[in-house]
PDB file of N, CA and C in Angstrom:
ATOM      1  N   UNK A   1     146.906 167.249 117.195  1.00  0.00           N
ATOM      2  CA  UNK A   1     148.222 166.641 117.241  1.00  0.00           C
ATOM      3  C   UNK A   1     148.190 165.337 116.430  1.00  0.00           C
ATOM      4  N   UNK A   2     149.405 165.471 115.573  1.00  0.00           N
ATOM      5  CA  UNK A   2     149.105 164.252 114.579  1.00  0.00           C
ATOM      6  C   UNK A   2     150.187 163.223 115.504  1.00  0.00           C
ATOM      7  N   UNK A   3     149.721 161.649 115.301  1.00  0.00           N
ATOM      8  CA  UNK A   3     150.420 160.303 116.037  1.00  0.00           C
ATOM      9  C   UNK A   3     151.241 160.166 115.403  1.00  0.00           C
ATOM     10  N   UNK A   4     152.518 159.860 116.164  1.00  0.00           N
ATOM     11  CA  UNK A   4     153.821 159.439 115.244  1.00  0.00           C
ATOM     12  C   UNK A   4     153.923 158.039 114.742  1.00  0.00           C
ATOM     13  N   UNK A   5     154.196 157.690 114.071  1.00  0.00           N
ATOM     14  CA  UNK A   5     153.985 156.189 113.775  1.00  0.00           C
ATOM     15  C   UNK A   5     155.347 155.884 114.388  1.00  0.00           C
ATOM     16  N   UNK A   6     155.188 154.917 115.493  1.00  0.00           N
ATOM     17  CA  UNK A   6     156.257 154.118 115.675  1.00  0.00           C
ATOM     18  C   UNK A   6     155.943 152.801 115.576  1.00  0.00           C
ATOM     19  N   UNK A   7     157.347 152.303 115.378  1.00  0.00           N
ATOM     20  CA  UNK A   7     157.812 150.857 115.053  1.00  0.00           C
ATOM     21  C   UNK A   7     157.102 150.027 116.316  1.00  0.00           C
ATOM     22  N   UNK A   8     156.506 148.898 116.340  1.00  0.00           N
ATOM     23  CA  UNK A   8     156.093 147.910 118.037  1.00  0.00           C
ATOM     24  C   UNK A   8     157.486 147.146 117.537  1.00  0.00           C
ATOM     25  N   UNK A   9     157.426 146.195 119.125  1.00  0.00           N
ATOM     26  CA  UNK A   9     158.551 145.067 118.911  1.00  0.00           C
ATOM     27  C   UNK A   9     157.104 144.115 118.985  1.00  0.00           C
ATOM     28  N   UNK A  10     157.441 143.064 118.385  1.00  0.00           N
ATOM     29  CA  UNK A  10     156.785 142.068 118.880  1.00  0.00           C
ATOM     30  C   UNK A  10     156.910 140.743 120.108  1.00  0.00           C
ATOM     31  N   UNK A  11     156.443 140.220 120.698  1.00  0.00           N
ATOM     32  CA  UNK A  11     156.694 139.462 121.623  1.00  0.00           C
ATOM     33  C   UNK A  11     157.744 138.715 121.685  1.00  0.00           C
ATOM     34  N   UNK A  12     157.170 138.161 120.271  1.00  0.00           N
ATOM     35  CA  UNK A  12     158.164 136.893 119.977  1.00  0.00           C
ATOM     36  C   UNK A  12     159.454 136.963 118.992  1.00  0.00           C
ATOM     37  N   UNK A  13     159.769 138.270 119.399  1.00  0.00           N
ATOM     38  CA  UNK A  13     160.806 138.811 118.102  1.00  0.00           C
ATOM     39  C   UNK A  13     162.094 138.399 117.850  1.00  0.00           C
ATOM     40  N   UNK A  14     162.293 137.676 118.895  1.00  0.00           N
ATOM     41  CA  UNK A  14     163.959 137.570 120.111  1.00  0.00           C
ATOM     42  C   UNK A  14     163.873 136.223 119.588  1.00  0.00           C
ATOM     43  N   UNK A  15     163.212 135.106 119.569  1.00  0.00           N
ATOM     44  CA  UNK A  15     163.174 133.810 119.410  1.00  0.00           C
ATOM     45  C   UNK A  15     162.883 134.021 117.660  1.00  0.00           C
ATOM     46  N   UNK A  16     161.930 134.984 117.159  1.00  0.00           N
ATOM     47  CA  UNK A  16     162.046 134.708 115.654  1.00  0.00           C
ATOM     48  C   UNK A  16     162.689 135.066 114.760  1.00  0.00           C
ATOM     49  N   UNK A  17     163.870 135.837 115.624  1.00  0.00           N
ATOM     50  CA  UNK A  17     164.646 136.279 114.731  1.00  0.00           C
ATOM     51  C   UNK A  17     166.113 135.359 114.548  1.00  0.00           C
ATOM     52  N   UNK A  18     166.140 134.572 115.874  1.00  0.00           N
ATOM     53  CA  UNK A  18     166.731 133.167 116.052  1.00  0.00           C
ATOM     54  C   UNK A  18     166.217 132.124 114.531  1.00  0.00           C
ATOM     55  N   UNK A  19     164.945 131.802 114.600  1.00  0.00           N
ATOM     56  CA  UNK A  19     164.216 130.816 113.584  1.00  0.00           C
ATOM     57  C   UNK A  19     164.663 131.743 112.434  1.00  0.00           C
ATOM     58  N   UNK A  20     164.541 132.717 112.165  1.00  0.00           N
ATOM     59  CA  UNK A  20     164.660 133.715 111.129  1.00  0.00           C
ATOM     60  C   UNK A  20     166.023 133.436 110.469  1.00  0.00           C
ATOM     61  N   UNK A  21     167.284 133.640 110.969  1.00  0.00           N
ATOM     62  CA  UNK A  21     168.875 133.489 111.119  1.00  0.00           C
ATOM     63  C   UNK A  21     168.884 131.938 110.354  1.00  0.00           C
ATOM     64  N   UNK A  22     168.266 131.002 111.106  1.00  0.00           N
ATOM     65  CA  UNK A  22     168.414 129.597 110.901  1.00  0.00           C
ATOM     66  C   UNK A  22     167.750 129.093 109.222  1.00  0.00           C
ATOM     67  N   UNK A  23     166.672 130.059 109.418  1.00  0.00           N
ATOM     68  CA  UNK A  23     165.930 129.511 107.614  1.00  0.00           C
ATOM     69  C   UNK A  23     167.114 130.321 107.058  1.00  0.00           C
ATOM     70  N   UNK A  24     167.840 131.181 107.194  1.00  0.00           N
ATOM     71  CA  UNK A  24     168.445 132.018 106.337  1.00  0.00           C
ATOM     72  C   UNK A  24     169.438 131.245 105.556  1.00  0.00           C
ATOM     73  N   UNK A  25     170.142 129.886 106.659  1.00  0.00           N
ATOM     74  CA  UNK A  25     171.282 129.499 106.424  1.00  0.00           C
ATOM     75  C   UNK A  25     171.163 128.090 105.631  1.00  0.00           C
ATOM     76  N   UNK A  26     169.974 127.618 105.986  1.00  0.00           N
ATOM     77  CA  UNK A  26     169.712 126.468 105.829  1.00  0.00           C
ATOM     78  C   UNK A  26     168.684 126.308 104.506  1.00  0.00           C
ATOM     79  N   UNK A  27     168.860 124.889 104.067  1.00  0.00           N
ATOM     80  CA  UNK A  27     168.108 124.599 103.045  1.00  0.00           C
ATOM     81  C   UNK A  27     166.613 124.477 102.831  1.00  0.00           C
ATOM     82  N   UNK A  28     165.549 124.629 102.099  1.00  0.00           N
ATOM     83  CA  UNK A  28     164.299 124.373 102.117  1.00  0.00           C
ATOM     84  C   UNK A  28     163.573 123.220 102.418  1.00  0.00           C
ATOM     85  N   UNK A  29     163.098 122.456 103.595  1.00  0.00           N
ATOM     86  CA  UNK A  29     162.598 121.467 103.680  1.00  0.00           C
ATOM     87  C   UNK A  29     160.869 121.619 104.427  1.00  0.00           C
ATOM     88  N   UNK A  30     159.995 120.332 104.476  1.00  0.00           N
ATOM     89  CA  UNK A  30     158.937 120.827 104.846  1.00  0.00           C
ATOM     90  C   UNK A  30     158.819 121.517 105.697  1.00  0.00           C
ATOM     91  N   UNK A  31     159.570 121.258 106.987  1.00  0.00           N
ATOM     92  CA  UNK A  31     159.426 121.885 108.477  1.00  0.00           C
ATOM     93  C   UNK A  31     159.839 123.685 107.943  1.00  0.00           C
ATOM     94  N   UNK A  32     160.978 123.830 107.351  1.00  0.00           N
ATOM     95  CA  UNK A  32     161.202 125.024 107.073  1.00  0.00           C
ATOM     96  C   UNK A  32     160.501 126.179 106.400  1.00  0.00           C
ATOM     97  N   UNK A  33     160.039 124.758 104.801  1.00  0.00           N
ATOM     98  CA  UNK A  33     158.825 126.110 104.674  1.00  0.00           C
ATOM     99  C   UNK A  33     157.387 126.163 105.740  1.00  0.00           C
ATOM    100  N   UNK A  34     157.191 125.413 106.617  1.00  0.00           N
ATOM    101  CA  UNK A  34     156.079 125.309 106.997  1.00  0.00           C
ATOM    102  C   UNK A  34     156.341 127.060 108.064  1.00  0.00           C
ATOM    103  N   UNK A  35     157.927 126.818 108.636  1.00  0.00           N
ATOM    104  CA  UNK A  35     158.082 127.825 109.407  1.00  0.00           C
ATOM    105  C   UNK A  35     158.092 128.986 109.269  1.00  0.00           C
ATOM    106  N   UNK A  36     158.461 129.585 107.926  1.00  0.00           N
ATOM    107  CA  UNK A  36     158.656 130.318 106.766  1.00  0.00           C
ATOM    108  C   UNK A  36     157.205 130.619 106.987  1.00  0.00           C
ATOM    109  N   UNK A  37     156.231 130.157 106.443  1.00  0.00           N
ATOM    110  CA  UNK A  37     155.089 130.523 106.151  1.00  0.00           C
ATOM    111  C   UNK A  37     154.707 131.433 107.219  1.00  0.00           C
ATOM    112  N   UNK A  38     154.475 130.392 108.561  1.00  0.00           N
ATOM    113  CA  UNK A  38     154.306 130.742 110.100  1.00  0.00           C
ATOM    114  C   UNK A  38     154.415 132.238 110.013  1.00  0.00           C
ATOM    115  N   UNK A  39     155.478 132.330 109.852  1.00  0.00           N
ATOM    116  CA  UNK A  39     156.601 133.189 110.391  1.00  0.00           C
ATOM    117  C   UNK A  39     155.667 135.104 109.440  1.00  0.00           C
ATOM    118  N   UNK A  40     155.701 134.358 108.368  1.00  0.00           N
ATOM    119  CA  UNK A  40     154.984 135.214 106.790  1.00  0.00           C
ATOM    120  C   UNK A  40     153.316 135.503 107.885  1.00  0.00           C
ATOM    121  N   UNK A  41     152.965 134.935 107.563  1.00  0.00           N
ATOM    122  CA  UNK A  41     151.441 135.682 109.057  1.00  0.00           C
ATOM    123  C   UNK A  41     151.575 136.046 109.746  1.00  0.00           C
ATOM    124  N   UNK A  42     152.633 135.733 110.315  1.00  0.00           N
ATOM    125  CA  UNK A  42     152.466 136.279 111.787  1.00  0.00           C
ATOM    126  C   UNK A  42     153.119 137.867 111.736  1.00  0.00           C
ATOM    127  N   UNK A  43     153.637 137.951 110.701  1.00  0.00           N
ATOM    128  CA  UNK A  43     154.535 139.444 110.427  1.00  0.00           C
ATOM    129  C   UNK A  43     154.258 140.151 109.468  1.00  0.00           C
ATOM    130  N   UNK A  44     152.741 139.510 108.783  1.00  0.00           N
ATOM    131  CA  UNK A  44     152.658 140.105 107.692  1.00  0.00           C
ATOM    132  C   UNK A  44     151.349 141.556 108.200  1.00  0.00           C
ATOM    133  N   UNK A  45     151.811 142.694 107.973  1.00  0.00           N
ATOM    134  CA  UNK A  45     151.286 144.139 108.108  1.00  0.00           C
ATOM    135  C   UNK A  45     151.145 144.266 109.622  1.00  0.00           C
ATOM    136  N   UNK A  46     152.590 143.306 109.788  1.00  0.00           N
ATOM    137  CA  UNK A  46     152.975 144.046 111.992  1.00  0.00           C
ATOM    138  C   UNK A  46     153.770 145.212 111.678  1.00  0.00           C
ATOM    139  N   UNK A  47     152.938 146.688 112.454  1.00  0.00           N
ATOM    140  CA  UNK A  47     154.092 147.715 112.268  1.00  0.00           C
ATOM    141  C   UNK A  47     155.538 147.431 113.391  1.00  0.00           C
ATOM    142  N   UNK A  48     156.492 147.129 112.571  1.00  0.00           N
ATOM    143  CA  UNK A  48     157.609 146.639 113.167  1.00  0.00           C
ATOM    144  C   UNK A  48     158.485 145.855 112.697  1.00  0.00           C
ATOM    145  N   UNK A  49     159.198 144.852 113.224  1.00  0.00           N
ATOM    146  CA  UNK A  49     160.106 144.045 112.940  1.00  0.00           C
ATOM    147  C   UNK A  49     160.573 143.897 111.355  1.00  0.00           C
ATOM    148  N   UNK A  50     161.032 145.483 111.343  1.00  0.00           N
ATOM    149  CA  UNK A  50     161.486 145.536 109.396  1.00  0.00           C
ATOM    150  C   UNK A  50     162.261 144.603 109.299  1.00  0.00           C
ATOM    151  N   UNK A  51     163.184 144.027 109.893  1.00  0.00           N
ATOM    152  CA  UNK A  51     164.613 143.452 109.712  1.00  0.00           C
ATOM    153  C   UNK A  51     163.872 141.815 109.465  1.00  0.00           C
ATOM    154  N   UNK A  52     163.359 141.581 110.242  1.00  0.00           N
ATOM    155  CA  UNK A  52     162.856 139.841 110.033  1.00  0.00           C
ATOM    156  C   UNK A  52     162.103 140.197 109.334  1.00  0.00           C
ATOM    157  N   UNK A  53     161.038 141.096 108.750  1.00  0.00           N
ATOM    158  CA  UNK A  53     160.112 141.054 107.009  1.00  0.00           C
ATOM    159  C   UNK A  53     160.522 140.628 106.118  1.00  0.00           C
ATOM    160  N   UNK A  54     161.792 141.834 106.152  1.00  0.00           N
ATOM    161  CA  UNK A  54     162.887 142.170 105.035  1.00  0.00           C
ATOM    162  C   UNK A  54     163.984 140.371 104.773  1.00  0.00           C
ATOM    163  N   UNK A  55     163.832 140.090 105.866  1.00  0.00           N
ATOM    164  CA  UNK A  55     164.465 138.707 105.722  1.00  0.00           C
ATOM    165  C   UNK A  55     163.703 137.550 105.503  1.00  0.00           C
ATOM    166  N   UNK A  56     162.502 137.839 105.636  1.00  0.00           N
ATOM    167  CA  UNK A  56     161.571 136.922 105.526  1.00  0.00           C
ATOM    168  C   UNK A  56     161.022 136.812 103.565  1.00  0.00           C
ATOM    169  N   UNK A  57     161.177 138.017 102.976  1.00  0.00           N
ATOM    170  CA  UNK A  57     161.108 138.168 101.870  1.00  0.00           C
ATOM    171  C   UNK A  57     162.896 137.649 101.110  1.00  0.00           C
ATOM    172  N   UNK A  58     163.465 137.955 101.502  1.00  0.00           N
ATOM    173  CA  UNK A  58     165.238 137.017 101.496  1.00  0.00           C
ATOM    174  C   UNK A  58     165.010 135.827 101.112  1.00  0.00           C
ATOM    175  N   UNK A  59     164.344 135.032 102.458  1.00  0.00           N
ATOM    176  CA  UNK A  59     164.378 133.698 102.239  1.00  0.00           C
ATOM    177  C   UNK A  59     163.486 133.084 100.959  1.00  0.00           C
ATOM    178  N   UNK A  60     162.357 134.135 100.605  1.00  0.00           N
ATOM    179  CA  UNK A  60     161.500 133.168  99.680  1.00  0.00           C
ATOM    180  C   UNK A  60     162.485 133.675  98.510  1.00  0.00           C
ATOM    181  N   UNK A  61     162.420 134.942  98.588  1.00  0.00           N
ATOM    182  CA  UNK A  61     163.802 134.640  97.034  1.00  0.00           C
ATOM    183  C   UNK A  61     164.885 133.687  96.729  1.00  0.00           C
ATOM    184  N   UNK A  62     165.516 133.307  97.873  1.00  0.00           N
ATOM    185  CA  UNK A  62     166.258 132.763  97.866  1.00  0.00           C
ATOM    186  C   UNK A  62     165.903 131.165  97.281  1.00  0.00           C
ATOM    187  N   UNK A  63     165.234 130.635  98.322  1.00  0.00           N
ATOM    188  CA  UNK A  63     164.136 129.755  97.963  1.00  0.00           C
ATOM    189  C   UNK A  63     163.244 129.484  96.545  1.00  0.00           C
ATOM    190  N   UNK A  64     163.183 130.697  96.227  1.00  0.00           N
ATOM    191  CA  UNK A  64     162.629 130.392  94.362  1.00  0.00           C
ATOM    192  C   UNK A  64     160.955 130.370  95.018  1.00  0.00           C
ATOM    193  N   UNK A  65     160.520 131.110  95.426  1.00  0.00           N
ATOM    194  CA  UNK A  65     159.444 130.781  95.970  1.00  0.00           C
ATOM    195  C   UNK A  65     158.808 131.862  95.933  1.00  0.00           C
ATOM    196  N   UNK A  66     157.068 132.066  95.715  1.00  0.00           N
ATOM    197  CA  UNK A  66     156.312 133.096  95.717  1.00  0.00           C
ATOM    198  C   UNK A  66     155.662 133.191  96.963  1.00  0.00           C
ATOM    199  N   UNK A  67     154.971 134.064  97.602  1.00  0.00           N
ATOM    200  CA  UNK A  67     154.403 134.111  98.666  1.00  0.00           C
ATOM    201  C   UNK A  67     152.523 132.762  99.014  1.00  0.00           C
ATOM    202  N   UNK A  68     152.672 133.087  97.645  1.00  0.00           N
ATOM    203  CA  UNK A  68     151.329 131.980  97.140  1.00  0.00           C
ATOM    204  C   UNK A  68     151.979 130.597  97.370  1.00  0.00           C
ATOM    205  N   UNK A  69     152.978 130.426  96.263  1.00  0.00           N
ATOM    206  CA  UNK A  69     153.312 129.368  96.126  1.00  0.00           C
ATOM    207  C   UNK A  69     153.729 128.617  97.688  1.00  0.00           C
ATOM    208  N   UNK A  70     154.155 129.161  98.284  1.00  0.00           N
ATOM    209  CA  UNK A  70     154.911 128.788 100.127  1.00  0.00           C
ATOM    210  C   UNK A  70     153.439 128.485 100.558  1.00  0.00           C
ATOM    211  N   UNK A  71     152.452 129.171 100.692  1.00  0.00           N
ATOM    212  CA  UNK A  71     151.172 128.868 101.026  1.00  0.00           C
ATOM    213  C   UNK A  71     150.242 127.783 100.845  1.00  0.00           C
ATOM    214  N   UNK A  72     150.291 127.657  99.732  1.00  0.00           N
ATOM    215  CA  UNK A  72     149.894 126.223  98.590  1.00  0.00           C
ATOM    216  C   UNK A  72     150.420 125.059  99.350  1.00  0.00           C
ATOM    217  N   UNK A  73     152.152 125.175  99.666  1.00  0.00           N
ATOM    218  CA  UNK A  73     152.201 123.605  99.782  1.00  0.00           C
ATOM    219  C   UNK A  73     152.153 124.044 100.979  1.00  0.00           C
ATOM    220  N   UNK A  74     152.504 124.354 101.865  1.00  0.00           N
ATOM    221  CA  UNK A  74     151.741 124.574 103.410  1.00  0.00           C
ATOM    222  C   UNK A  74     150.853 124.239 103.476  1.00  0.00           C
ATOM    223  N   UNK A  75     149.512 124.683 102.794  1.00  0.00           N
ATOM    224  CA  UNK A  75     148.452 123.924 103.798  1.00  0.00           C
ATOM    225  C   UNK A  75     148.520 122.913 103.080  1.00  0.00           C
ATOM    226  N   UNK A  76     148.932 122.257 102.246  1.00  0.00           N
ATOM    227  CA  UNK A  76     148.964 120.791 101.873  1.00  0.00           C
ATOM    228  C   UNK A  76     149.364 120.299 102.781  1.00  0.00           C
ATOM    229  N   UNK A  77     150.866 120.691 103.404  1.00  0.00           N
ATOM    230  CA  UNK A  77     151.548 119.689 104.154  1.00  0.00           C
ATOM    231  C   UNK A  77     150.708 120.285 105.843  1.00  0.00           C
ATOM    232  N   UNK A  78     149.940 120.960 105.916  1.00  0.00           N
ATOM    233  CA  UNK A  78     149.038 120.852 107.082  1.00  0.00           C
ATOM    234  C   UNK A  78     148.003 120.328 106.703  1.00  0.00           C
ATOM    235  N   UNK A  79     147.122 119.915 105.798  1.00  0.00           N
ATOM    236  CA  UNK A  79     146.044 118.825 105.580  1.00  0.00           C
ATOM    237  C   UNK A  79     146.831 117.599 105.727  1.00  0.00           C
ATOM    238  N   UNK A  80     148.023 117.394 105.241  1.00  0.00           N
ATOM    239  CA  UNK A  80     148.661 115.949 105.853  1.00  0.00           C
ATOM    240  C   UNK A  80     148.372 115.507 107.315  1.00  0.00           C
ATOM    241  N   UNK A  81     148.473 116.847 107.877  1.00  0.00           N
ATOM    242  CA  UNK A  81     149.086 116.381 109.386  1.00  0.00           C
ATOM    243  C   UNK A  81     149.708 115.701 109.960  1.00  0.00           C
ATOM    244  N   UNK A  82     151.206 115.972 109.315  1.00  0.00           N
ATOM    245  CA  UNK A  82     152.483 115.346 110.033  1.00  0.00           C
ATOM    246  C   UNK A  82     153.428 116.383 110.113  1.00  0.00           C
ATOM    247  N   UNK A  83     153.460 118.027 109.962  1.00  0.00           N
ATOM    248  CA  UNK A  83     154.110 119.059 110.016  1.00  0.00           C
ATOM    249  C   UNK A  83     154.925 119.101 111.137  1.00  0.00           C
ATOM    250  N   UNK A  84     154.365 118.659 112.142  1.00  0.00           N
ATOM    251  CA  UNK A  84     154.532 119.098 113.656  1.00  0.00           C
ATOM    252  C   UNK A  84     154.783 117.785 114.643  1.00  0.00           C
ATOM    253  N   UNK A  85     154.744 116.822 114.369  1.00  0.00           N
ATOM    254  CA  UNK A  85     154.827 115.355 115.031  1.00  0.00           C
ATOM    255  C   UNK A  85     156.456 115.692 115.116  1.00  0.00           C
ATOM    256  N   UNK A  86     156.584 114.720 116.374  1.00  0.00           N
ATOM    257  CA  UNK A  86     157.876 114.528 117.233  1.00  0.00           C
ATOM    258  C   UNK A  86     158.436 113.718 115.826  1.00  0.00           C
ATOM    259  N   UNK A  87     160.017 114.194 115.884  1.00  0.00           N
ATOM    260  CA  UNK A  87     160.957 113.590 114.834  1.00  0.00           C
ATOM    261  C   UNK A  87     161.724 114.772 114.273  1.00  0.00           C
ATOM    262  N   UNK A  88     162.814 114.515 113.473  1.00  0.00           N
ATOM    263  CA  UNK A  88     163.841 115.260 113.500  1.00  0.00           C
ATOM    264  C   UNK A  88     163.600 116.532 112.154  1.00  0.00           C
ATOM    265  N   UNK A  89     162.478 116.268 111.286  1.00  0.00           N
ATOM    266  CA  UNK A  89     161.929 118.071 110.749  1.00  0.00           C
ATOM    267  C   UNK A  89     160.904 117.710 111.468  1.00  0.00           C
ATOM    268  N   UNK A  90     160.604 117.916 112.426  1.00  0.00           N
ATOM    269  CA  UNK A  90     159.493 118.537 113.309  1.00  0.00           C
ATOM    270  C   UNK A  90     159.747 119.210 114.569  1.00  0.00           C
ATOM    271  N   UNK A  91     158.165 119.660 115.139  1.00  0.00           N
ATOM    272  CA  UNK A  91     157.638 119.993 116.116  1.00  0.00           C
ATOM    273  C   UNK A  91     157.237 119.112 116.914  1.00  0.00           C
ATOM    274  N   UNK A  92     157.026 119.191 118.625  1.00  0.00           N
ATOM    275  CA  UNK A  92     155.978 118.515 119.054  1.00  0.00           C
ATOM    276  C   UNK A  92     154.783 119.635 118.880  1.00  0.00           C
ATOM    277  N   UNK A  93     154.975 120.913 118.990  1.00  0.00           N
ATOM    278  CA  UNK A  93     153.703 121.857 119.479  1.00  0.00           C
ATOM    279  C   UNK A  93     153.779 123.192 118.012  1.00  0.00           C
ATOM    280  N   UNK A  94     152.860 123.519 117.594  1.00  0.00           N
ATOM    281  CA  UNK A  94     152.649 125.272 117.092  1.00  0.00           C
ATOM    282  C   UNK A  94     152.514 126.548 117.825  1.00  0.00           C
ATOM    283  N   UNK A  95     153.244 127.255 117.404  1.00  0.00           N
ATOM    284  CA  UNK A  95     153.365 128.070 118.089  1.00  0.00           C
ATOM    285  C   UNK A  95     152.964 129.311 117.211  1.00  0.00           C
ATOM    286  N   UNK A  96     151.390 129.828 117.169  1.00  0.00           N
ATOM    287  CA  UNK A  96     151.446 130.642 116.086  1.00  0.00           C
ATOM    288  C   UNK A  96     150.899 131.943 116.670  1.00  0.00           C
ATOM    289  N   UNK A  97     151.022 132.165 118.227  1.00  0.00           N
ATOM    290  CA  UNK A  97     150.536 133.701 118.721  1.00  0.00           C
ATOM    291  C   UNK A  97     151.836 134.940 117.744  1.00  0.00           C
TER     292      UNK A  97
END
């Protein structure tokens, strides 16, 4: 008997497809691409969540942006370490399960 491939949901699909909606609308700033990126690992070869991939590839077009290139200044702006500090483009916490 051959396995059907089905689609998983992921945990956090409900809240990232919220963050997902929000990069969609909004402009490119550090916090955003940092989230963007996040967002790019954590979904990258999950069988599932076509719709936030498919939007997740949206935003870097949109953005003018390569998948490298989003990466690059990411971990720059995480060797900074101010990505995530309390203030208005930030985080207090990461959330990268």
């Amino acid at each position: 008997m051959v396995a059907e491939n089905k689609d998983q949901q992921h945990p956090q699909e409900k809240r990232d497809r919220e963050i997902v909606e929000r990069l969609l609308r909004e402009k490119p700033n550090n916090y955003n691409r940092v989230e963007l990126a996040r967002l790019r690992i954590r979904y990258t070869g999950f069988p599932g969540a076509r719709e936030i991939q498919r939007n997740l590839d949206l935003i870097l077009q949109q953005w003018q942006l390569t998948e490298e290139e989003l990466f690059e200044i990411t971990r720059q702006l995480h060797a900074d370490g101010k990505v995530y500090q309390r203030g208005s483009d930030s985080l207090s916490q990461e959330d990268w399960s």
